[in-house]
C-alpha atoms as a PDB file:
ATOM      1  CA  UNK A   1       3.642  16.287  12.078  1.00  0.00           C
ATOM      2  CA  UNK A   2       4.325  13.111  13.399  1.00  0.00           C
ATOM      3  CA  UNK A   3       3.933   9.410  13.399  1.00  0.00           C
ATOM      4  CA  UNK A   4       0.617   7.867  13.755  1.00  0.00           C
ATOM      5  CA  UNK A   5      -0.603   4.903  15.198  1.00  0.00           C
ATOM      6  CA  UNK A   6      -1.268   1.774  12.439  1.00  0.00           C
ATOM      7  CA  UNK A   7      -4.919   0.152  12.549  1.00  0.00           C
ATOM      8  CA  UNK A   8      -4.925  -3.335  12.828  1.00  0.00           C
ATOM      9  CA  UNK A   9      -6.542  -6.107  11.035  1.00  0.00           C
ATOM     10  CA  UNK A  10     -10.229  -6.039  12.668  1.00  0.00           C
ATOM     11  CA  UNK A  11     -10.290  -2.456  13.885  1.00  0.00           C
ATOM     12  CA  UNK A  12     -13.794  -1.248  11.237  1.00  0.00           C
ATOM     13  CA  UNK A  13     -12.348   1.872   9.601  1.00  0.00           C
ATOM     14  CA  UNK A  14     -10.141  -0.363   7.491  1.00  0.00           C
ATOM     15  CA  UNK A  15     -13.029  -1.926   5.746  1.00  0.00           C
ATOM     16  CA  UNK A  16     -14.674   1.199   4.805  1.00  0.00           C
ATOM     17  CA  UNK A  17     -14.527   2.598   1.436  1.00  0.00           C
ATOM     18  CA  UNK A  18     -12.910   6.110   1.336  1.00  0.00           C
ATOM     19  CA  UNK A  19     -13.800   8.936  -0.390  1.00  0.00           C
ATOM     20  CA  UNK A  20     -11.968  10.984  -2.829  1.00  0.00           C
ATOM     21  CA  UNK A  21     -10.230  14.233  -2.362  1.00  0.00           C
ATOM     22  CA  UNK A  22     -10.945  17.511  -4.177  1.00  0.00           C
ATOM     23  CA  UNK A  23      -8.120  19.441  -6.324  1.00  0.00           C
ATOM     24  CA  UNK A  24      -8.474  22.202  -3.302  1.00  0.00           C
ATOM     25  CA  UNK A  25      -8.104  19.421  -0.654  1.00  0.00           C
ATOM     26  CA  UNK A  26      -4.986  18.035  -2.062  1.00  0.00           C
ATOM     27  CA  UNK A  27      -3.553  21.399  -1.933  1.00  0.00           C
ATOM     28  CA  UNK A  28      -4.780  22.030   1.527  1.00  0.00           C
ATOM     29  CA  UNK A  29      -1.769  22.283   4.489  1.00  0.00           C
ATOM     30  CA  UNK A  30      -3.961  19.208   5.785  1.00  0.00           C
ATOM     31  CA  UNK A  31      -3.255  17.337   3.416  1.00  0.00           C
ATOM     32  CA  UNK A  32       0.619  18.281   3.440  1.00  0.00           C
ATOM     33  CA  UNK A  33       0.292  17.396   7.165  1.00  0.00           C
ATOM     34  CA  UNK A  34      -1.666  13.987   6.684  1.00  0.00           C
ATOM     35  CA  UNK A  35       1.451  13.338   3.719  1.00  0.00           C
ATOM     36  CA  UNK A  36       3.680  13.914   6.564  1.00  0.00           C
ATOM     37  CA  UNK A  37       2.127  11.850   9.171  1.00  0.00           C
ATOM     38  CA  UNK A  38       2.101   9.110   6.595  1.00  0.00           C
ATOM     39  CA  UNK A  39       5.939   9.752   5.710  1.00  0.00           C
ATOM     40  CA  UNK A  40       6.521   9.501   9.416  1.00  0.00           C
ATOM     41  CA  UNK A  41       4.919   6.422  10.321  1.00  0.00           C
ATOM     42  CA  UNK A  42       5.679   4.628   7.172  1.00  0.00           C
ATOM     43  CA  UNK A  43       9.553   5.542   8.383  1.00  0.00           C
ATOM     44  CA  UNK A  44       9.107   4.288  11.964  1.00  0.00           C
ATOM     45  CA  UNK A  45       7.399   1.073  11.006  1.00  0.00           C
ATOM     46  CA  UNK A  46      10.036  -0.100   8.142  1.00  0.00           C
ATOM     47  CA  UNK A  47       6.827   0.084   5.467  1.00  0.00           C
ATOM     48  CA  UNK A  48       7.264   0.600   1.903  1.00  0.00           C
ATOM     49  CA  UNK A  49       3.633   1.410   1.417  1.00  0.00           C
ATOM     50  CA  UNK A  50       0.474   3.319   3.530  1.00  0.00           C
ATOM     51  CA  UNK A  51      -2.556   4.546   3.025  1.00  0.00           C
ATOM     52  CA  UNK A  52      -4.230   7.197   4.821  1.00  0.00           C
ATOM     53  CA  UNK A  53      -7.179   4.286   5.949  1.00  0.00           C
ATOM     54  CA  UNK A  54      -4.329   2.891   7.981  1.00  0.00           C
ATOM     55  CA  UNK A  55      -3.863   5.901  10.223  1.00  0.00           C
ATOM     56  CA  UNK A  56      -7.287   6.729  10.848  1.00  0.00           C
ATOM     57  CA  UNK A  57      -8.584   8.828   7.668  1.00  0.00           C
ATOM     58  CA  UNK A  58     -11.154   7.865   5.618  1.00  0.00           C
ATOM     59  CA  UNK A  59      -9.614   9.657   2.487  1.00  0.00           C
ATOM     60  CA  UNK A  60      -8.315   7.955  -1.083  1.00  0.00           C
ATOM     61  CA  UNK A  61      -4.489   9.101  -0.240  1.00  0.00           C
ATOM     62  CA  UNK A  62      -1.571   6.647  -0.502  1.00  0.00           C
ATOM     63  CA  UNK A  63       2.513   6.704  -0.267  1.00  0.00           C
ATOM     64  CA  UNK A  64       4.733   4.420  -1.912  1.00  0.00           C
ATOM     65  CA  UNK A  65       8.221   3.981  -1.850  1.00  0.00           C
ATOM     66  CA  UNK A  66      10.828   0.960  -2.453  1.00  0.00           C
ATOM     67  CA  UNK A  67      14.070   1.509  -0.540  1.00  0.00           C
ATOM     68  CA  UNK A  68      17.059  -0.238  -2.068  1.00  0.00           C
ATOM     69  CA  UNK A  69      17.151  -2.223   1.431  1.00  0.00           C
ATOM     70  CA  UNK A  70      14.135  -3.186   3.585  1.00  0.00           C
ATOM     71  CA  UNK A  71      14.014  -5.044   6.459  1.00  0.00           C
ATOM     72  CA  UNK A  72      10.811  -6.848   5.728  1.00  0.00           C
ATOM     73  CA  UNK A  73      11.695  -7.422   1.783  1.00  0.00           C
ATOM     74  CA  UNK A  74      15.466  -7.643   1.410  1.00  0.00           C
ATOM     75  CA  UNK A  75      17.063  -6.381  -1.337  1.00  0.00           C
ATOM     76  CA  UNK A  76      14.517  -4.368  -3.759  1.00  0.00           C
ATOM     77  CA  UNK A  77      14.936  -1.957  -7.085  1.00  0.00           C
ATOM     78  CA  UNK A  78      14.350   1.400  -5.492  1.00  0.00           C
ATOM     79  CA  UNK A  79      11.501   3.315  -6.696  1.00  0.00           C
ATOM     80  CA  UNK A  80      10.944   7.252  -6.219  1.00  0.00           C
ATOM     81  CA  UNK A  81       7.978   8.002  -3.782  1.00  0.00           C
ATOM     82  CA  UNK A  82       4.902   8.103  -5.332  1.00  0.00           C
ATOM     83  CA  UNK A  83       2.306  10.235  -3.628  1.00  0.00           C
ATOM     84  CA  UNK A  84      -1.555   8.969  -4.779  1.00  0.00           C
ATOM     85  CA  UNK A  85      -4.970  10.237  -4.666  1.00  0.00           C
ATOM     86  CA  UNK A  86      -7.741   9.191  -6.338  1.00  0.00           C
ATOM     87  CA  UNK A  87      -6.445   6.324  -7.940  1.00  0.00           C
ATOM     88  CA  UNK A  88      -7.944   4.571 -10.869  1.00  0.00           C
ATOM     89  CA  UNK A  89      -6.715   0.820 -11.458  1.00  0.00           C
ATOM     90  CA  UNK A  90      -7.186  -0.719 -15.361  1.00  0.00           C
ATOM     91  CA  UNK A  91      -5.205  -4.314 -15.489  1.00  0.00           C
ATOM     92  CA  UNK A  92      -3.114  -4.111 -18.753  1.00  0.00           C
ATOM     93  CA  UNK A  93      -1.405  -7.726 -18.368  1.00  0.00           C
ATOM     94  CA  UNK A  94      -3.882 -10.662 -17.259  1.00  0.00           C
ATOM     95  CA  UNK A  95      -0.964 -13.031 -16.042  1.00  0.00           C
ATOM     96  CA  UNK A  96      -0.488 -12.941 -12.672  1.00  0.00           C
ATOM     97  CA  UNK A  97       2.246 -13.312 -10.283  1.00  0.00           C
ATOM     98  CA  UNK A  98       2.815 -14.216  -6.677  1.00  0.00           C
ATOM     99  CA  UNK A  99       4.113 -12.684  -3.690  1.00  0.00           C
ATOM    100  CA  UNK A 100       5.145 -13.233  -0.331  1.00  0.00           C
ATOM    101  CA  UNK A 101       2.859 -10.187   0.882  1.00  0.00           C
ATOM    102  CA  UNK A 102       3.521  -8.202   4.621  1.00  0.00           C
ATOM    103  CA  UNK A 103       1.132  -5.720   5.947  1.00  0.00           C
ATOM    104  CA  UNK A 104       1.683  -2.499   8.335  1.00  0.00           C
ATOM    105  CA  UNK A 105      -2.020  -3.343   9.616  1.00  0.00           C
ATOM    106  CA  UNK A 106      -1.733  -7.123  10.095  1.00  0.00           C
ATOM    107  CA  UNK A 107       1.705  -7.184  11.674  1.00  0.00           C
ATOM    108  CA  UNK A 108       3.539 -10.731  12.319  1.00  0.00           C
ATOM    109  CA  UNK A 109       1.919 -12.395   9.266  1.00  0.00           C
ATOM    110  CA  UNK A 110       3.014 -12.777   5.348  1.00  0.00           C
ATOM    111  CA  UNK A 111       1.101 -13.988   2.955  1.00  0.00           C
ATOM    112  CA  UNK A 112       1.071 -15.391  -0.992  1.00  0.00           C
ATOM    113  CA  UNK A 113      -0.851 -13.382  -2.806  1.00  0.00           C
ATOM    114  CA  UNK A 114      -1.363 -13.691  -6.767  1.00  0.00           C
ATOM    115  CA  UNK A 115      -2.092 -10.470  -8.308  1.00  0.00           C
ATOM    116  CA  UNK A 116      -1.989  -9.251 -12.025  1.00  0.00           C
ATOM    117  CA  UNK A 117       1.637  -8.680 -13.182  1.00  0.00           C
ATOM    118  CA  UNK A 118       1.120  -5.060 -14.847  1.00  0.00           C
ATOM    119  CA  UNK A 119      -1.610  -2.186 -14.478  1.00  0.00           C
ATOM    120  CA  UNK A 120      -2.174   1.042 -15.230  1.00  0.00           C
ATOM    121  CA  UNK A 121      -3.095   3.534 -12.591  1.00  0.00           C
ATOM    122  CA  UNK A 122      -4.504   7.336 -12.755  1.00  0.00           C
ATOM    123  CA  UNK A 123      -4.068   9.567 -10.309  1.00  0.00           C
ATOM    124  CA  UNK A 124      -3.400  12.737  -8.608  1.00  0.00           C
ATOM    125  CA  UNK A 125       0.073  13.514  -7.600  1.00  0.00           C
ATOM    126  CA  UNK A 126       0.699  15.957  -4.228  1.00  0.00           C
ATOM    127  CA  UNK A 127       0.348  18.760  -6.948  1.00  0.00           C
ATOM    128  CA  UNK A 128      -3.253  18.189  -7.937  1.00  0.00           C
ATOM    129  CA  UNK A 129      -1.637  16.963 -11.589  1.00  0.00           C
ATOM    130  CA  UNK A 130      -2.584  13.967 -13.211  1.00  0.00           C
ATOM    131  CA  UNK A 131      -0.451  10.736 -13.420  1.00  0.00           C
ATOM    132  CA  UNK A 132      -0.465   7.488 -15.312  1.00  0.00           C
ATOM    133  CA  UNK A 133       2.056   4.638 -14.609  1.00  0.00           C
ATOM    134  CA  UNK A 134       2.285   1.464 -15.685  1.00  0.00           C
ATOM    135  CA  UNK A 135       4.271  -0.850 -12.731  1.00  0.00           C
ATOM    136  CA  UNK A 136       4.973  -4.123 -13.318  1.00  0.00           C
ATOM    137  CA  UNK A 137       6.557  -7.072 -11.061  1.00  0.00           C
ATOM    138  CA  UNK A 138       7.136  -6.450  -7.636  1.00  0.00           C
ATOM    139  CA  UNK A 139       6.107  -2.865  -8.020  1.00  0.00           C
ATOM    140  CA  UNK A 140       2.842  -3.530  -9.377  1.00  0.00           C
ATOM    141  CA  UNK A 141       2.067  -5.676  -6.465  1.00  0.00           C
ATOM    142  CA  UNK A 142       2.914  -2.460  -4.598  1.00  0.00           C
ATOM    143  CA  UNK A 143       0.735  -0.313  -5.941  1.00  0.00           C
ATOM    144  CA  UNK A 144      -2.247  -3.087  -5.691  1.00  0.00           C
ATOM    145  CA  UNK A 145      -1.593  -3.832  -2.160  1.00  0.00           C
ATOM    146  CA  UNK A 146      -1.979  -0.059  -1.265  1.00  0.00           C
ATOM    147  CA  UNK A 147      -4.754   1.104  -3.470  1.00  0.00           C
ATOM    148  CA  UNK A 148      -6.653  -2.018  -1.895  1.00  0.00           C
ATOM    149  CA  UNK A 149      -6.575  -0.436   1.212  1.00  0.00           C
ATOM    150  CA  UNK A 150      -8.497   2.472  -0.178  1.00  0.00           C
ATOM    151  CA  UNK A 151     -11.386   0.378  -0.791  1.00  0.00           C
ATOM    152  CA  UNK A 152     -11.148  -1.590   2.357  1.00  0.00           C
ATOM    153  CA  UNK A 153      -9.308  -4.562   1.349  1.00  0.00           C
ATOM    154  CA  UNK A 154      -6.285  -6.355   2.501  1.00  0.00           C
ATOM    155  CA  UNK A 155      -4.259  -8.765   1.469  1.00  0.00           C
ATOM    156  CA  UNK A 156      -5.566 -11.847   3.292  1.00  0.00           C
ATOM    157  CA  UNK A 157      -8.656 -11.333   1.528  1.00  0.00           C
ATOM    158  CA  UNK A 158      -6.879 -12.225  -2.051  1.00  0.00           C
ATOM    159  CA  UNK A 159      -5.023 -14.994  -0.258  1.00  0.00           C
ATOM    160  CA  UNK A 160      -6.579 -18.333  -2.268  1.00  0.00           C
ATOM    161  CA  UNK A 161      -4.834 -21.089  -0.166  1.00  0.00           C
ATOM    162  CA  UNK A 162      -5.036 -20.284   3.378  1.00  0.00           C
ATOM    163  CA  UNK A 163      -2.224 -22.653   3.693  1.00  0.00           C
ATOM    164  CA  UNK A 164       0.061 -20.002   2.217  1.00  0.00           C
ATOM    165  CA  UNK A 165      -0.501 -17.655   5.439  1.00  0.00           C
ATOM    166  CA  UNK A 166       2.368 -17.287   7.361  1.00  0.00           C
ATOM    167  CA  UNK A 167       3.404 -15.767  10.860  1.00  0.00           C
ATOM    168  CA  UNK A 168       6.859 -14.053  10.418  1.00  0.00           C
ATOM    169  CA  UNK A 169       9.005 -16.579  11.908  1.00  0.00           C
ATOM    170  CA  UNK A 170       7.696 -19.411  10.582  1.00  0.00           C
ATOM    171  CA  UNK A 171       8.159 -17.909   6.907  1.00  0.00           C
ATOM    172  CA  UNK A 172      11.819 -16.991   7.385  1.00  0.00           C
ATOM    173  CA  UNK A 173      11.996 -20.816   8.570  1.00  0.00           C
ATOM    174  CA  UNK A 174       9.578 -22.558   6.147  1.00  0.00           C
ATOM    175  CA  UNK A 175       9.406 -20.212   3.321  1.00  0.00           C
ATOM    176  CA  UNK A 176      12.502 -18.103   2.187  1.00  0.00           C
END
């Protein structure tokens, strides 16, 4: 297992839709290697979130985790990893909330982004078992970001003021 390299922002494979995984699949020592290989690059490129689409695969499989420190985001509450497949995304809370979002596959940029504050998600965990959470805040905007990516969507798409894109240094300057 290793680290893989990140698509970028125009490459077509992160625009497709992916398909879902099979109990049997999710089980598979694939799988446990394609977890891996997202572990690994999500490690090397100070992430917090990936999704198989990302690396190359064409699959509904995400990782999440919120270190207490992250380059890219400061100071965050930590979360435990969350390992996703086949995620189902029902809104619970209609307000939304804004963010100063960062991608893996559209590095140098941050944008605002206004997503709902709280949603529940169903999934598969590494274990074939189902989940439900229920993020809210920061977290939630998380979990959206990712699972976006497993429908091929990123964030600049949900940016509404194109004013409110940034390139890295000029946010740290402008915007923080």
């Amino acid at each position: 297992m290793a680290a893989r390299t990140v698509l970028r922002m125009g490459h077509p494979k992160l625009r497709e839709q992916s398909r879902t995984l099979t109990r049997e699949e999710i089980l598979s020592q694939e799988t446990a290697a394609l977890l891996q290989d997202l572990q690994d690059t999500m490690e090397r490129e100070g992430g917090i979130g990936i999704a198989a689409p990302q690396i190359g695969e064409n699959l509904q499989a995400t990782i999440i985790e919120l270190p207490e420190n992250s380059e890219r985001y400061g100071t965050l509450n930590s979360s435990a990893r969350f390992t996703i497949f086949n995620p189902v995304i029902e809104v619970i809370d209609e307000a939304h909330q804004g963010f100063w979002e960062g991608c893996l596959s559209v590095p140098g940029l941050r944008g605002y982004v206004e997503r709902p504050r709280k949603v529940r998600i169903t999934y598969l965990d590494e274990k074939a078992q189902q989940k439900v959470i229920e993020p809210e805040g920061f977290l939630a905007t998380v979990f959206q970001h990712e699972l976006d990516h497993l429908f091929g969507v990123l964030y600049i798409d949900r940016i509404k003021d194109p004013t409110k894109l940034s390139f890295n240094e000029e946010f740290d300057e402008f915007h923080t």
